[in-house]
Protein backbone atom coordinates (compact mmCIF):
# COMPACT_ATOMS: atom_id res chain seq x y z
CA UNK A 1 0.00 0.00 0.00
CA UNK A 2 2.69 2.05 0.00
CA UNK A 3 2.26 5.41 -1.77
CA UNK A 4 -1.71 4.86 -2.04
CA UNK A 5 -1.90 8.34 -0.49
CA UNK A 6 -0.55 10.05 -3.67
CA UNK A 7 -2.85 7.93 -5.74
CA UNK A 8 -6.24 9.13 -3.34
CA UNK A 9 -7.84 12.05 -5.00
CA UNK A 10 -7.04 15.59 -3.02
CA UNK A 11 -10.96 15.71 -2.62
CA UNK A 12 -11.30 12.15 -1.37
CA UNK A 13 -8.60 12.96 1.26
CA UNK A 14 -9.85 16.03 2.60
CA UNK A 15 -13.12 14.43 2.96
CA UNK A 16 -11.56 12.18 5.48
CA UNK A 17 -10.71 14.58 7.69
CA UNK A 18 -13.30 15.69 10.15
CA UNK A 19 -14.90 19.15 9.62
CA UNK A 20 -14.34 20.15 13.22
CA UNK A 21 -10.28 19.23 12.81
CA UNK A 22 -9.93 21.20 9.61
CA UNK A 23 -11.80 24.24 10.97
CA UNK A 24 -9.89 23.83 14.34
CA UNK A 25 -6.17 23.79 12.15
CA UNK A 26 -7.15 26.61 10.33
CA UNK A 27 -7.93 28.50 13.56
CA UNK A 28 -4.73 27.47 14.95
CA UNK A 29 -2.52 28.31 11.82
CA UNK A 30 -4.40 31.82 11.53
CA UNK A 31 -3.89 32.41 15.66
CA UNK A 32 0.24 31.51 14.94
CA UNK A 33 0.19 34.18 12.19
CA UNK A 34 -1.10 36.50 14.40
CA UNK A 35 1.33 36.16 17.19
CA UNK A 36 4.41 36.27 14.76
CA UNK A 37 2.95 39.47 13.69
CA UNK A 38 2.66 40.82 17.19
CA UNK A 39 6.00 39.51 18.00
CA UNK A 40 7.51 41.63 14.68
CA UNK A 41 4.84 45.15 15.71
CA UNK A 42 6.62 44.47 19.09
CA UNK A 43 9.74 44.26 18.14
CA UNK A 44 9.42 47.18 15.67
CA UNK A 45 8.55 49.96 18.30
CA UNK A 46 12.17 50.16 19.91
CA UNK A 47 13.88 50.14 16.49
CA UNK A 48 12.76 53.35 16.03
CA UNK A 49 14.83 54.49 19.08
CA UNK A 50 17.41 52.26 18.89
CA UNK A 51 18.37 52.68 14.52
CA UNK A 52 17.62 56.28 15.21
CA UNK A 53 20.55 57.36 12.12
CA UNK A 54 20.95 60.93 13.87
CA UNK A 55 20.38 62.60 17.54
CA UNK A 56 17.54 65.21 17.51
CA UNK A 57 17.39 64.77 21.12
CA UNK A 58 18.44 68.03 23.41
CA UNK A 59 18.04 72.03 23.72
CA UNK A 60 17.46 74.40 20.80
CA UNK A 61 16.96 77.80 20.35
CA UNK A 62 15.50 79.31 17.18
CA UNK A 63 18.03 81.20 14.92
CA UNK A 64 15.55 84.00 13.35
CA UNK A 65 17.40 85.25 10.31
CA UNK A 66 14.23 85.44 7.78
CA UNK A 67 10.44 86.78 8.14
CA UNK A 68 11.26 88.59 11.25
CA UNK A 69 9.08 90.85 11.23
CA UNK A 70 6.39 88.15 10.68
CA UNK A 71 8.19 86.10 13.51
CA UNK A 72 9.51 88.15 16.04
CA UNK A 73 7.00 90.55 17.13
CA UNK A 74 2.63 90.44 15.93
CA UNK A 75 2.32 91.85 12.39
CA UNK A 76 -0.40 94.50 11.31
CA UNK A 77 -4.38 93.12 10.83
CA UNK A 78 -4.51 92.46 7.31
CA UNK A 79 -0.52 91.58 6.62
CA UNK A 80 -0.65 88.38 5.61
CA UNK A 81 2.44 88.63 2.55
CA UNK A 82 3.53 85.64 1.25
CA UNK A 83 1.15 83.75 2.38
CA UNK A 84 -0.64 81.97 -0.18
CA UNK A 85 -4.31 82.83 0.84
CA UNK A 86 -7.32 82.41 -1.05
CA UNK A 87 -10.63 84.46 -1.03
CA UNK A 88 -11.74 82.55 2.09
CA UNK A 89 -8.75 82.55 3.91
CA UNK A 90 -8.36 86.58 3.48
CA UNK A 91 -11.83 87.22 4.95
CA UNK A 92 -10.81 85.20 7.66
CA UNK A 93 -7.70 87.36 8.10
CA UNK A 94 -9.27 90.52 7.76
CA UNK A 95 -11.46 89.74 10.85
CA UNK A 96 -8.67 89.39 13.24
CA UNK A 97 -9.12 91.55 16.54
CA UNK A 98 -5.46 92.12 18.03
CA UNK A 99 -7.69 93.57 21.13
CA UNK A 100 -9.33 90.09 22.06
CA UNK A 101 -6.72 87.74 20.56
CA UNK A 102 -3.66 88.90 21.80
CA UNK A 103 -1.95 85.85 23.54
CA UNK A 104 -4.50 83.27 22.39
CA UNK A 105 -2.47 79.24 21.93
CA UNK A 106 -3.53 79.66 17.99
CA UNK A 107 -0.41 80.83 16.59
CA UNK A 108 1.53 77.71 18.72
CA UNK A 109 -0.70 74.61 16.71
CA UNK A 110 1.91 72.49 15.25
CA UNK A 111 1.48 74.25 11.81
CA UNK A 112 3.14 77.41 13.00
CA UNK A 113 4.65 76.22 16.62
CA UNK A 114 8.11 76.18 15.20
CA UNK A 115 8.18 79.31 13.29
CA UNK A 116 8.12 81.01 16.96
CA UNK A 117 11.02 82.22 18.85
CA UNK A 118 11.66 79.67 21.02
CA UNK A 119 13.72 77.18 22.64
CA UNK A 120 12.61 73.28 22.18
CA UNK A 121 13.57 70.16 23.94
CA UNK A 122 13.21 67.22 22.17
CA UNK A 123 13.71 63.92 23.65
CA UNK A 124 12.10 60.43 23.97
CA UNK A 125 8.95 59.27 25.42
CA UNK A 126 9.04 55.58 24.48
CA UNK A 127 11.13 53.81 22.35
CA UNK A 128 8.74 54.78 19.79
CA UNK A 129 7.90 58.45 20.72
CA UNK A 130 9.93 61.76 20.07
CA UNK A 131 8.53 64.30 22.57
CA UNK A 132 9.13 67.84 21.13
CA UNK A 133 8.31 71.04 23.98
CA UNK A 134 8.58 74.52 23.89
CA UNK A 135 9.12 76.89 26.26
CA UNK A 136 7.22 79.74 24.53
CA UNK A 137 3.64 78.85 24.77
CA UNK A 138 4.29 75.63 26.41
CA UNK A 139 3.10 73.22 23.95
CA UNK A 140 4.16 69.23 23.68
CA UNK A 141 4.08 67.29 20.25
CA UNK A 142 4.43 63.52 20.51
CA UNK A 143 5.96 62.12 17.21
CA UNK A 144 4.79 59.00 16.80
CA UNK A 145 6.92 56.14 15.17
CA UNK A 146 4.46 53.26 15.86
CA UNK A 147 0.73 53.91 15.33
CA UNK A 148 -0.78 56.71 17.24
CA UNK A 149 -3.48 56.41 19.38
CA UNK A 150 -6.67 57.16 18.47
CA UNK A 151 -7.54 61.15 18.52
CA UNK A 152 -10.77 61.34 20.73
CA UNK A 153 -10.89 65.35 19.30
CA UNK A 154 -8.38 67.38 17.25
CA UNK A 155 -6.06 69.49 19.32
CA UNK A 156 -3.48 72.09 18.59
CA UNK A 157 -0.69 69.82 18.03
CA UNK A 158 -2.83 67.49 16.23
CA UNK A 159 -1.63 63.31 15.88
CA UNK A 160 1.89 62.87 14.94
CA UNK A 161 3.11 59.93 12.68
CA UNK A 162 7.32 59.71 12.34
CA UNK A 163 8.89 57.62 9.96
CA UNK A 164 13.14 57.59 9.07
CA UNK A 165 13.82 58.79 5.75
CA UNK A 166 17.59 58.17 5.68
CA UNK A 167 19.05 60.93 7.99
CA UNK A 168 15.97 62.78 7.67
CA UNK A 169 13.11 62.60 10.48
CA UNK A 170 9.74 62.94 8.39
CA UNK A 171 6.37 63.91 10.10
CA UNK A 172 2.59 64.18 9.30
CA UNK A 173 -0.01 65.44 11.03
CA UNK A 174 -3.41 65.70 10.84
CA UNK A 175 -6.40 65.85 12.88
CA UNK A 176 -5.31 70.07 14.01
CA UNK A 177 -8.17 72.34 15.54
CA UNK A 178 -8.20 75.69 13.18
CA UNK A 179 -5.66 77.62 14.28
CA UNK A 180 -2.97 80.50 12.71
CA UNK A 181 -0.42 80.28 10.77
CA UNK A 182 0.91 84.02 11.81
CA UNK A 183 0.13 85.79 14.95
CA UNK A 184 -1.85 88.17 12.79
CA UNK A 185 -4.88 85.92 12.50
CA UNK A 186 -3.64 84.30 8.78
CA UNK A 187 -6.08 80.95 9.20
CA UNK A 188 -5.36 77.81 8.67
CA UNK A 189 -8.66 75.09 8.98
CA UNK A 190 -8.68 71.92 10.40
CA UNK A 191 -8.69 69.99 7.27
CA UNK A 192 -4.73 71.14 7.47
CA UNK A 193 -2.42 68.15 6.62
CA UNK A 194 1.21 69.08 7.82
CA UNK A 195 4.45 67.99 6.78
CA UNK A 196 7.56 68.24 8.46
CA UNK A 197 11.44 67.31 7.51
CA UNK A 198 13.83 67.55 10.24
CA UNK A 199 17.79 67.70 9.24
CA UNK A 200 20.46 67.54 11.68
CA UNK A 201 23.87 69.13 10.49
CA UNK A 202 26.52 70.65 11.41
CA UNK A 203 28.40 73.72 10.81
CA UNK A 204 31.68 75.78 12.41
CA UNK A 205 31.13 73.17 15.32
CA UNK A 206 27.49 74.04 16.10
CA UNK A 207 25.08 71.28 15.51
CA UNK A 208 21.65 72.83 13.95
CA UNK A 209 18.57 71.74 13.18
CA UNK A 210 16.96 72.51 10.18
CA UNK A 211 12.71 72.17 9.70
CA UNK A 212 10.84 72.41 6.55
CA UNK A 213 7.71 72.70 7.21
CA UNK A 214 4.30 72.15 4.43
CA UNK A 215 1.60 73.19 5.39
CA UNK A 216 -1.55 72.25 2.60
CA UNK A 217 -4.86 73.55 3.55
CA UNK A 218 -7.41 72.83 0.91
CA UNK A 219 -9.54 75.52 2.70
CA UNK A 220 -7.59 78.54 3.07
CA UNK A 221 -5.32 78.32 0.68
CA UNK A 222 -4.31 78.12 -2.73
CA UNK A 223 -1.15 75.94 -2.81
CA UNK A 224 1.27 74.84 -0.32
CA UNK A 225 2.89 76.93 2.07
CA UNK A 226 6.32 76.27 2.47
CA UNK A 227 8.85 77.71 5.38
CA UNK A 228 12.24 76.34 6.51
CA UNK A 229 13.27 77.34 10.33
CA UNK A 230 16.84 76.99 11.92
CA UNK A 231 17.66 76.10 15.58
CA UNK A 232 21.11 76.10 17.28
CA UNK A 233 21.95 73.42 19.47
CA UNK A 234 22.26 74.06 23.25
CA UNK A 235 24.81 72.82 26.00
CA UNK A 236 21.81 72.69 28.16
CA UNK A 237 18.56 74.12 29.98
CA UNK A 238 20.11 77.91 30.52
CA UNK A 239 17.49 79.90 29.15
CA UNK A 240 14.81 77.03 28.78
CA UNK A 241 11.65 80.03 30.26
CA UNK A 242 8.16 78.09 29.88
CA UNK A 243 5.68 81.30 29.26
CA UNK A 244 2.10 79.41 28.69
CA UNK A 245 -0.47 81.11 26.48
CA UNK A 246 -3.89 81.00 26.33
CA UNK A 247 -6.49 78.72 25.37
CA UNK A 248 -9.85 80.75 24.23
């Protein structure tokens, strides 16, 4: 009899089998697919951390040397230059009252937190998680290498997902309350998708950071908005002054 197995039709031999014991195999080969994928998600959070190519972690100050006089102090109502605004997004401007908005957390969402003068500290949360603060207007971002939690609401800083693109650190976020992109009142909605490069370099033996920052608002405006901010590397905390603003 030997080899009468190969000569039994596939059909006739699967028919021998019990229902019950091909259902409960299936089950069991689906349930050890599922752990080695668990096993591999697991095992994927702390690579982020640990294969990080570059160091973003420490104190840094923002280097103004461009739009200062968007950056560095409240422009006039209705200044809103180079700023790619459309019909909608000008009315919106136009309607800003310095008298009851000065101070308000809108300019610090994550779409215009970094073009602020201020000093960040970035380190890790997790082995998954970049934690970026500021100390002007107090605001934490959570950069998310493995999936994010689910947002319950949108928020100023929106959810965060990281990824490595060589030596670059690339971010998205999404899920933003409205908020500005200058202190002026220039809107941005909360159908705002932001994208973010960060690039570590160095230069005269100062490490900087570098952050391009998209910002593509299918509401307010008519193409992408595109800045690039630089931040010097610190020794340390000297100077780190959390100043909170306010949330109305």
């Amino acid at each position: 009899m030997k080899g009468f197995a190969a000569r039994v039709p596939r059909a006739a031999r699967r028919a021998s089998i019990p229902f019950d014991t091909r259902v409960a195999g299936r089950a069991a080969a689906l349930a050890a697919v599922a752990a080695v994928c668990a096993v591999a998600a697991a095992g994927a959070q702390p690579a982020a951390r640990a294969n990080a190519p570059v160091d973003l972690t420490g104190y840094w100050v923002s280097v103004v040397t461009e739009d200062w006089l968007w950056r560095m102090r409240t422009p006039p109502k209705g200044d809103y230059a180079s700023v790619p605004l459309n019909d909608a997004g000008r009315s919106v401007a136009d309607q800003w009252d310095p008298a009851t908005d000065d101070g308000t957390c809108r300019p610090f969402g994550a779409p215009a937190l970094l073009r602020m003068p201020t000093r960040v500290r970035i380190d890790w949360q997790d082995d998954a998680t970049l934690r970026l603060e500021t100390d002007n207007g107090m605001q934490t971002r959570l950069l998310h290498f493995a999936e994010p939690p689910a947002a319950t609401a949108p928020s100023r800083q929106g959810v965060s997902r990281a990824r490595w693109d060589g030596t670059t650190l690339t971010v998205t976020t999404t899920e933003l309350l409205p908020g500005y992109l200058r202190r002026n009142g220039v809107p941005y909605s909360a159908d705002t998708v932001l994208t973010e490069q960060f690039i570590r370099h160095e230069s005269f033996g100062d490490g900087w950071l570098t952050v391009t920052t998209i910002v593509h608002d299918p509401v307010y405006l008519t193409e992408d908005f595109v800045t690039s901010s630089s931040f010097k590397r610190l020794q340390g905390a000297t100077g780190w002054l959390p100043a909170p603003c306010e949330e109305r």
